[in-house]
Protein backbone atom coordinates (compact mmCIF):
# COMPACT_ATOMS: atom_id res chain seq x y z
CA UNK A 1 0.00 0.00 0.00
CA UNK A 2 1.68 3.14 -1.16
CA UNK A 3 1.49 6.15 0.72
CA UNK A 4 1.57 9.76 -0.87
CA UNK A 5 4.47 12.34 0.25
CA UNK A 6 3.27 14.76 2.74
CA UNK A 7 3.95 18.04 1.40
CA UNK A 8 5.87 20.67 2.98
CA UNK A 9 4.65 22.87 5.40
CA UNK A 10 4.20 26.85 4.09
CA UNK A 11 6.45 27.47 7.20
CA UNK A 12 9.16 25.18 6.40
CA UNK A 13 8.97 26.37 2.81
CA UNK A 14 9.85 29.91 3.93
CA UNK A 15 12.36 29.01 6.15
CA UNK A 16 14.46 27.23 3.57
CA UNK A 17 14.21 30.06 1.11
CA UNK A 18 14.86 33.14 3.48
CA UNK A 19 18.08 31.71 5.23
CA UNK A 20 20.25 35.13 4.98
CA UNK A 21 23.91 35.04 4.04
CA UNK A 22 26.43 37.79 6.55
CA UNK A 23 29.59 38.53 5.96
CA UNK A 24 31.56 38.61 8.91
CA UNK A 25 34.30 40.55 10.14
CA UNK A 26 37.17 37.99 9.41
CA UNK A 27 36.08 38.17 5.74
CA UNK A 28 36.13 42.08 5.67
CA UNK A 29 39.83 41.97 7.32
CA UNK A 30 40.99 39.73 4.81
CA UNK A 31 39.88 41.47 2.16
CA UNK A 32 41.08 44.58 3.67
CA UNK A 33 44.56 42.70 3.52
CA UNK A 34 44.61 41.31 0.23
CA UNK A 35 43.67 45.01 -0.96
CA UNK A 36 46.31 46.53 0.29
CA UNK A 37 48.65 43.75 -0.37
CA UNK A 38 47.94 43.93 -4.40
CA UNK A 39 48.61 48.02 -3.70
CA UNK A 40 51.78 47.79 -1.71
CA UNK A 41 53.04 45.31 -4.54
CA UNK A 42 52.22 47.16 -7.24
CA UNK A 43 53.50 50.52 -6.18
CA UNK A 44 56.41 48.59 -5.05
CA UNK A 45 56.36 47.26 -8.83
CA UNK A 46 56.83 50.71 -10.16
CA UNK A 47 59.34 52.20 -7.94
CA UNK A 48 61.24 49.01 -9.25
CA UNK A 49 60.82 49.63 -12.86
CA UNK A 50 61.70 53.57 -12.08
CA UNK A 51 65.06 52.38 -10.36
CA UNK A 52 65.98 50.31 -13.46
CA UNK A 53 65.34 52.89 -16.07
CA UNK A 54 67.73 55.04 -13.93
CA UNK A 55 70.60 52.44 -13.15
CA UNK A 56 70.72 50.47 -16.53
CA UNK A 57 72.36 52.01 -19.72
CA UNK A 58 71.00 50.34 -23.02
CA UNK A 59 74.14 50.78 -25.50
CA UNK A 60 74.67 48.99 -28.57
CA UNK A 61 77.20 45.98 -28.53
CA UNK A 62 80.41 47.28 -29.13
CA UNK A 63 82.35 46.34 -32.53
CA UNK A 64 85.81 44.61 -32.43
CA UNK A 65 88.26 46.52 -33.25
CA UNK A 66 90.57 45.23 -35.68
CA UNK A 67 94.81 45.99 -35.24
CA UNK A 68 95.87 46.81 -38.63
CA UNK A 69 100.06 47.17 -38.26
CA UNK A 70 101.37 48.36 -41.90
CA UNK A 71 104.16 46.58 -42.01
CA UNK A 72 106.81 46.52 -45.21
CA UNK A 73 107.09 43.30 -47.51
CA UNK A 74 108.10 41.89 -50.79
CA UNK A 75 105.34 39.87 -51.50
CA UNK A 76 106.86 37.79 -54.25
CA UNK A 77 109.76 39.08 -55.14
CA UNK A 78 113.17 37.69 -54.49
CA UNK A 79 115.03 37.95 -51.67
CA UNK A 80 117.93 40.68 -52.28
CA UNK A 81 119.88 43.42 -50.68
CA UNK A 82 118.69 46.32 -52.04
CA UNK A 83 116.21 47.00 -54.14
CA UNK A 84 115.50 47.00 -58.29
CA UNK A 85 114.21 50.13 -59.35
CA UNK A 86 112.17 50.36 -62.67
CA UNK A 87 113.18 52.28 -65.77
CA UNK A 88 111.22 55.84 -65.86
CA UNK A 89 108.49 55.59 -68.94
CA UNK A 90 107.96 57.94 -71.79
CA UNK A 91 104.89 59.97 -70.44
CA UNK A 92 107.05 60.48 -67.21
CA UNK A 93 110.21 62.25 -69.27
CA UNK A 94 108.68 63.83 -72.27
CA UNK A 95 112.22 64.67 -73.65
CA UNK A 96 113.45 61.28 -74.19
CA UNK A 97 110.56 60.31 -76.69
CA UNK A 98 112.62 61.44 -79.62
CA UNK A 99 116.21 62.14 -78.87
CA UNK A 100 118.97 63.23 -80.76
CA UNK A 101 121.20 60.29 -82.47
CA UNK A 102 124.32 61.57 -80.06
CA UNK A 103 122.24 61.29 -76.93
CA UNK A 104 121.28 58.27 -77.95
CA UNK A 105 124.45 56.61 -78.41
CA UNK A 106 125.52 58.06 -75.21
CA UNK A 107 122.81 56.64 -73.08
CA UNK A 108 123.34 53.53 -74.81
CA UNK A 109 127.07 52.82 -73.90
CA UNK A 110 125.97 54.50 -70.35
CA UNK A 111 123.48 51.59 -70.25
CA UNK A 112 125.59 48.99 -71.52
CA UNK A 113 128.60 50.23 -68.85
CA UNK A 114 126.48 50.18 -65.75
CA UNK A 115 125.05 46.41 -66.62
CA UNK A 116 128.69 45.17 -67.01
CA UNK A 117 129.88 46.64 -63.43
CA UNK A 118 126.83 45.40 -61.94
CA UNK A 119 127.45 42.25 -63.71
CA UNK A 120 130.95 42.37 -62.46
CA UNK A 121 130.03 43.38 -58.92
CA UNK A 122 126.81 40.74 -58.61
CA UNK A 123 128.11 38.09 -60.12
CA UNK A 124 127.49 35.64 -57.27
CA UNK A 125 124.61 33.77 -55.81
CA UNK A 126 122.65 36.42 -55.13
CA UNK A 127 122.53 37.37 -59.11
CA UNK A 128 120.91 33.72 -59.77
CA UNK A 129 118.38 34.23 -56.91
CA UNK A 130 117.71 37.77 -57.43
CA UNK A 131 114.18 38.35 -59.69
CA UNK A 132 115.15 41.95 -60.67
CA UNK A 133 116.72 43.39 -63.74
CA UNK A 134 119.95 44.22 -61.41
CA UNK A 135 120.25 41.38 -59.48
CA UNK A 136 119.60 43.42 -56.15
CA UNK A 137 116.51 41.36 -55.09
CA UNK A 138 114.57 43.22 -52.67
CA UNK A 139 115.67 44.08 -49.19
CA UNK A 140 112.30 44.19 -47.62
CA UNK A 141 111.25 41.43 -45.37
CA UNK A 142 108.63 38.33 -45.92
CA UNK A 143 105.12 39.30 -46.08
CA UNK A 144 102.67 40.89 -48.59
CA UNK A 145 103.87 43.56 -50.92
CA UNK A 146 104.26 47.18 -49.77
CA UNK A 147 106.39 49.69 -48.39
CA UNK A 148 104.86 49.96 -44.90
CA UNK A 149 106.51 51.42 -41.61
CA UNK A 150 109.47 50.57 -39.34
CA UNK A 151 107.81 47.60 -37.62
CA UNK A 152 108.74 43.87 -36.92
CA UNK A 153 106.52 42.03 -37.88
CA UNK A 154 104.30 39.70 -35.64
CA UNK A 155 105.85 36.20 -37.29
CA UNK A 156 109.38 37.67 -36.20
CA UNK A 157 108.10 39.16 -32.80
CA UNK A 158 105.77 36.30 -31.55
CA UNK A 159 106.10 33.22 -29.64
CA UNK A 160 103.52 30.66 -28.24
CA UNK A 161 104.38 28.26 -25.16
CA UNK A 162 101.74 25.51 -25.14
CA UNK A 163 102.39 23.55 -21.81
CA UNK A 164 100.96 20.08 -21.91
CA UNK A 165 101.97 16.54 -20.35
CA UNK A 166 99.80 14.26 -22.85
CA UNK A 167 98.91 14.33 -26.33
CA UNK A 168 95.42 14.74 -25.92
CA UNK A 169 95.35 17.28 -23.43
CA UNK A 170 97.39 19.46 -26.10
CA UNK A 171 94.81 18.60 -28.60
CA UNK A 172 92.22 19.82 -26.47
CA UNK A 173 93.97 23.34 -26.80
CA UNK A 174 94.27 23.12 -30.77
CA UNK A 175 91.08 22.36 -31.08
CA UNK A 176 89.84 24.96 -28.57
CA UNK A 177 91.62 27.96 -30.90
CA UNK A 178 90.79 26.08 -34.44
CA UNK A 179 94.01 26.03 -34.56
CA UNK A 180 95.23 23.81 -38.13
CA UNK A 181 97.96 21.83 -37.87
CA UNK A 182 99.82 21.37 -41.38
CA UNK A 183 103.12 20.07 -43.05
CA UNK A 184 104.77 21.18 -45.93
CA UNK A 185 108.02 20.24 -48.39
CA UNK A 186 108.00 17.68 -50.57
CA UNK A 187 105.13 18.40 -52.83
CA UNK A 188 103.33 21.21 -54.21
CA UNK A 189 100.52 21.59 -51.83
CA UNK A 190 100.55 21.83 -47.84
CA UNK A 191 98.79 18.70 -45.59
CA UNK A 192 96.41 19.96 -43.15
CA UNK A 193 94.51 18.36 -40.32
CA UNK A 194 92.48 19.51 -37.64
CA UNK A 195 89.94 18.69 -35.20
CA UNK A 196 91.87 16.51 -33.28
CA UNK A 197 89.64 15.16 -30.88
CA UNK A 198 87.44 13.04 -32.71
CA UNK A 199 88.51 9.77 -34.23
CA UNK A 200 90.43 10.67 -36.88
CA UNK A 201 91.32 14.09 -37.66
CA UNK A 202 90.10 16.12 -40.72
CA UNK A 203 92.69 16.50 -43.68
CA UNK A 204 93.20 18.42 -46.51
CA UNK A 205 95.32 20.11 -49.23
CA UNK A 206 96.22 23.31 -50.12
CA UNK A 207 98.49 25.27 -52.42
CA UNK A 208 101.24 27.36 -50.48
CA UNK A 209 100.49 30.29 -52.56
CA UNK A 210 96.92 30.25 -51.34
CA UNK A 211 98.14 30.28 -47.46
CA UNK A 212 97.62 33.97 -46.11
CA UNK A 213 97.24 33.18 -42.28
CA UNK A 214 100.10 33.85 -39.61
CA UNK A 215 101.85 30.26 -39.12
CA UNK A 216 104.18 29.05 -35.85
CA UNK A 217 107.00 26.81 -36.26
CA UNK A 218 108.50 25.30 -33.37
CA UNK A 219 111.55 26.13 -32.58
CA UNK A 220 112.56 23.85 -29.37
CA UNK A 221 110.70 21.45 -27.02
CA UNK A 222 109.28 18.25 -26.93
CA UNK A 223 105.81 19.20 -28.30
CA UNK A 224 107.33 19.01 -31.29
CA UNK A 225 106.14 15.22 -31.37
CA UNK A 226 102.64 15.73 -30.50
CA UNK A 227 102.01 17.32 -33.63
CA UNK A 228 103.85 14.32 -35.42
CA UNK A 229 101.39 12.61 -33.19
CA UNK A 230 98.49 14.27 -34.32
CA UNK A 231 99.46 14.33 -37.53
CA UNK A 232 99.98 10.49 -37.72
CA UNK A 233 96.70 10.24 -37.16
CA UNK A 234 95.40 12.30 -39.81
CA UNK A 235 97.61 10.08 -42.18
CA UNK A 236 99.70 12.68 -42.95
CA UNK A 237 103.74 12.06 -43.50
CA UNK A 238 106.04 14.10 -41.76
CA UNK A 239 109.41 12.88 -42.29
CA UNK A 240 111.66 15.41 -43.40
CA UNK A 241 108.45 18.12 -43.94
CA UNK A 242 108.05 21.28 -42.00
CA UNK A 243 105.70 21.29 -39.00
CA UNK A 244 103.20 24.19 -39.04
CA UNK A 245 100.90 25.51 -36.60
CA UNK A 246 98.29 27.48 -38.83
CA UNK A 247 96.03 30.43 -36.87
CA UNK A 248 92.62 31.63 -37.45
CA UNK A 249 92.56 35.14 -37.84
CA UNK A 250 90.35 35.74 -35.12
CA UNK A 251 92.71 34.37 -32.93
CA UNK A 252 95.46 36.34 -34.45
CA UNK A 253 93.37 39.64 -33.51
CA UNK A 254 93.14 38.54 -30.04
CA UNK A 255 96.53 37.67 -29.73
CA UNK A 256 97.54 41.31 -30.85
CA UNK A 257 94.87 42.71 -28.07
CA UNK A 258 96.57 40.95 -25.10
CA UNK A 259 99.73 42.02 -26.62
CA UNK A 260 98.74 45.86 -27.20
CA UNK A 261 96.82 46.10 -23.26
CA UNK A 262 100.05 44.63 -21.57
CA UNK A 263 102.22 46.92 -23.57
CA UNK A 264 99.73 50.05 -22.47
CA UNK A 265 100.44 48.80 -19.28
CA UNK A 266 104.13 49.13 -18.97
CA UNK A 267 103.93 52.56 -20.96
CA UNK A 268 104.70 51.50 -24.44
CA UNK A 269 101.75 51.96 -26.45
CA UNK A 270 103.45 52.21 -29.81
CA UNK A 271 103.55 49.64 -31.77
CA UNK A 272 107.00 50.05 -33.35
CA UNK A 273 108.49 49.74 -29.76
CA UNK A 274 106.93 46.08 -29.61
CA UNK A 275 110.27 43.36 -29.50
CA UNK A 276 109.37 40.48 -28.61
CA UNK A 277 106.22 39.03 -26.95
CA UNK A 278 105.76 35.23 -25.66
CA UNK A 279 102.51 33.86 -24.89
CA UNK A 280 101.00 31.14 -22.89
CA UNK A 281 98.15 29.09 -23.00
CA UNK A 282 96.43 28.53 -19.48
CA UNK A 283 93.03 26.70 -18.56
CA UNK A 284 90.17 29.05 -17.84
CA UNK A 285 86.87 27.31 -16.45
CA UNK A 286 86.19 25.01 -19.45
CA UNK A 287 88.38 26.15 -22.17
CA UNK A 288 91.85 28.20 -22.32
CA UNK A 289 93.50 31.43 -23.23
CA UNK A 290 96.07 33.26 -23.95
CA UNK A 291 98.33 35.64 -22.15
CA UNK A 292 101.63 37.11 -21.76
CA UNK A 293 103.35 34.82 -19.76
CA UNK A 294 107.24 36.20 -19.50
CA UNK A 295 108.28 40.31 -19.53
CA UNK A 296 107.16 42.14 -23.03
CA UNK A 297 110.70 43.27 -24.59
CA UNK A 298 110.82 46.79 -26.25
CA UNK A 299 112.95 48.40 -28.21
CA UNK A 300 113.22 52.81 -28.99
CA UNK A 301 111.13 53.67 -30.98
CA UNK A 302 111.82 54.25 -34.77
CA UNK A 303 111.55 57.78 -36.41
């Protein structure tokens, strides 16, 4: 026997429906508090940003500077003494375009006198190595061609300790750098190898005309035999060849920064005072550098 639901009461009904909602005071405090929470941290928001746009200094990355030293050379030309000048041309000395038959028989035995005595005088080895119409050769030093000021050159000037009690340690370093190991003599082009750290290295050839970037040859030491090492492992023969340690020219920049700052240092900021300069290599958290590791020699300066 089912029953039907009593229904609710119109009291009960009104109770239910009427129930008021407060707010007490512990919800007005923390609102109060999270009010002025949000408006302490934003002001203190602000007075941050203020403080930075009065402390920072936006500046646009500074560009390397690159040391330019115009130094003298003679590019390809042969070795020599002096220096073979070239004969003056027509449009230089107007009066010799059509000279008298006497004049010309008198430069003629003038010529022909001055190349016997400097055939006379030259006639050793210097005349067979010389590329010049005199057989002076040139007197300025390696490097490209120009005239250039008083200054010795960075190959001449420049030495590089590497300090290293295994093989691969001292590959480590070479590789750090990019620094190209190659040998040459023998055969027309130059060996290379690099990245030494891997299995085997990288090789390949190159003509020695093509080769523009400041090389190290060692001069003493028994690191000497790493790079035969190294080079071994590239596949590269080195029996009676020249060792060459080839530099990047990045490197080569940097190498004449640390040389220039510890020259400023010691008062010598000119360049044509700069000797001699040996660096060393040195571990710095996970790679190396360089730096002057003995006293920086000097010399007067030129006029």
């Amino acid at each position: 026997m089912s029953t039907a639901a009593k229904p609710a009461s119109p009291h009960s009904r009104q109770h239910l429906v009427d129930l008021p909602i407060k707010t007490t005071s512990y919800d007005r405090v923390a609102g109060m508090l999270v009010s002025l929470l949000l408006l302490i941290g934003g002001s203190v928001g602000v007075l941050f940003i203020v403080w930075l746009t009065t402390v920072l200094v936006f500046a646009p990355a500074p560009v390397p500077v690159k040391l330019v030293e115009n130094v003298a050379g003679r590019g390809d030309h042969a070795a020599g003494f002096a220096r073979d000048l070239e004969a003056p041309g027509e449009e230089e000395m107007p009066e010799l375009q059509e000279p008298q038959i006497q004049t010309a028989l008198e430069a003629v035995t003038d010529a022909v006198s001055i190349v016997a005595a400097s055939m006379d005088v030259f006639d050793t080895t210097s005349v067979t190595t010389s590329k010049g119409k005199g057989g002076l050769g040139d007197s300025r030093p390696p490097g490209p061609l120009g005239e250039g000021d008083n200054i010795i050159p960075r190959w001449e000037r420049w030495e590089v300790r590497y300090i290293s009690n295994s093989v691969n340690a001292y590959a480590q370093q070479l590789d750090f750098f990019k620094i190209e190991l190659g040998a040459a003599g023998g055969k027309p082009n130059i060996d290379y190898a690099s990245s030494f750290g891997q299995g085997k290295p990288d090789t390949r050839q190159g003509p020695t005309k093509d080769e523009k970037r400041l090389y190290m040859t060692w001069k003493s030491g028994t690191l000497k035999q790493f790079d035969q090492q190294l080079l071994g492992r590239a596949g590269i023969n080195t029996n009676g060849r020249m060792l060459m340690q080839f530099y990047p020219e990045e490197i080569e920049d940097r190498l004449a920064w640390i040389e220039m700052e510890n020259a400023k240092k010691l008062g010598h900021p000119n360049v044509k005072e700069f000797l001699r300069t040996v660096f060393g290599v040195r571990a710095v958290g996970r790679g190396f550098e360089f730096y002057v590791i003995e006293p920086q020699r000097f010399r007067p300066a030129p006029p």
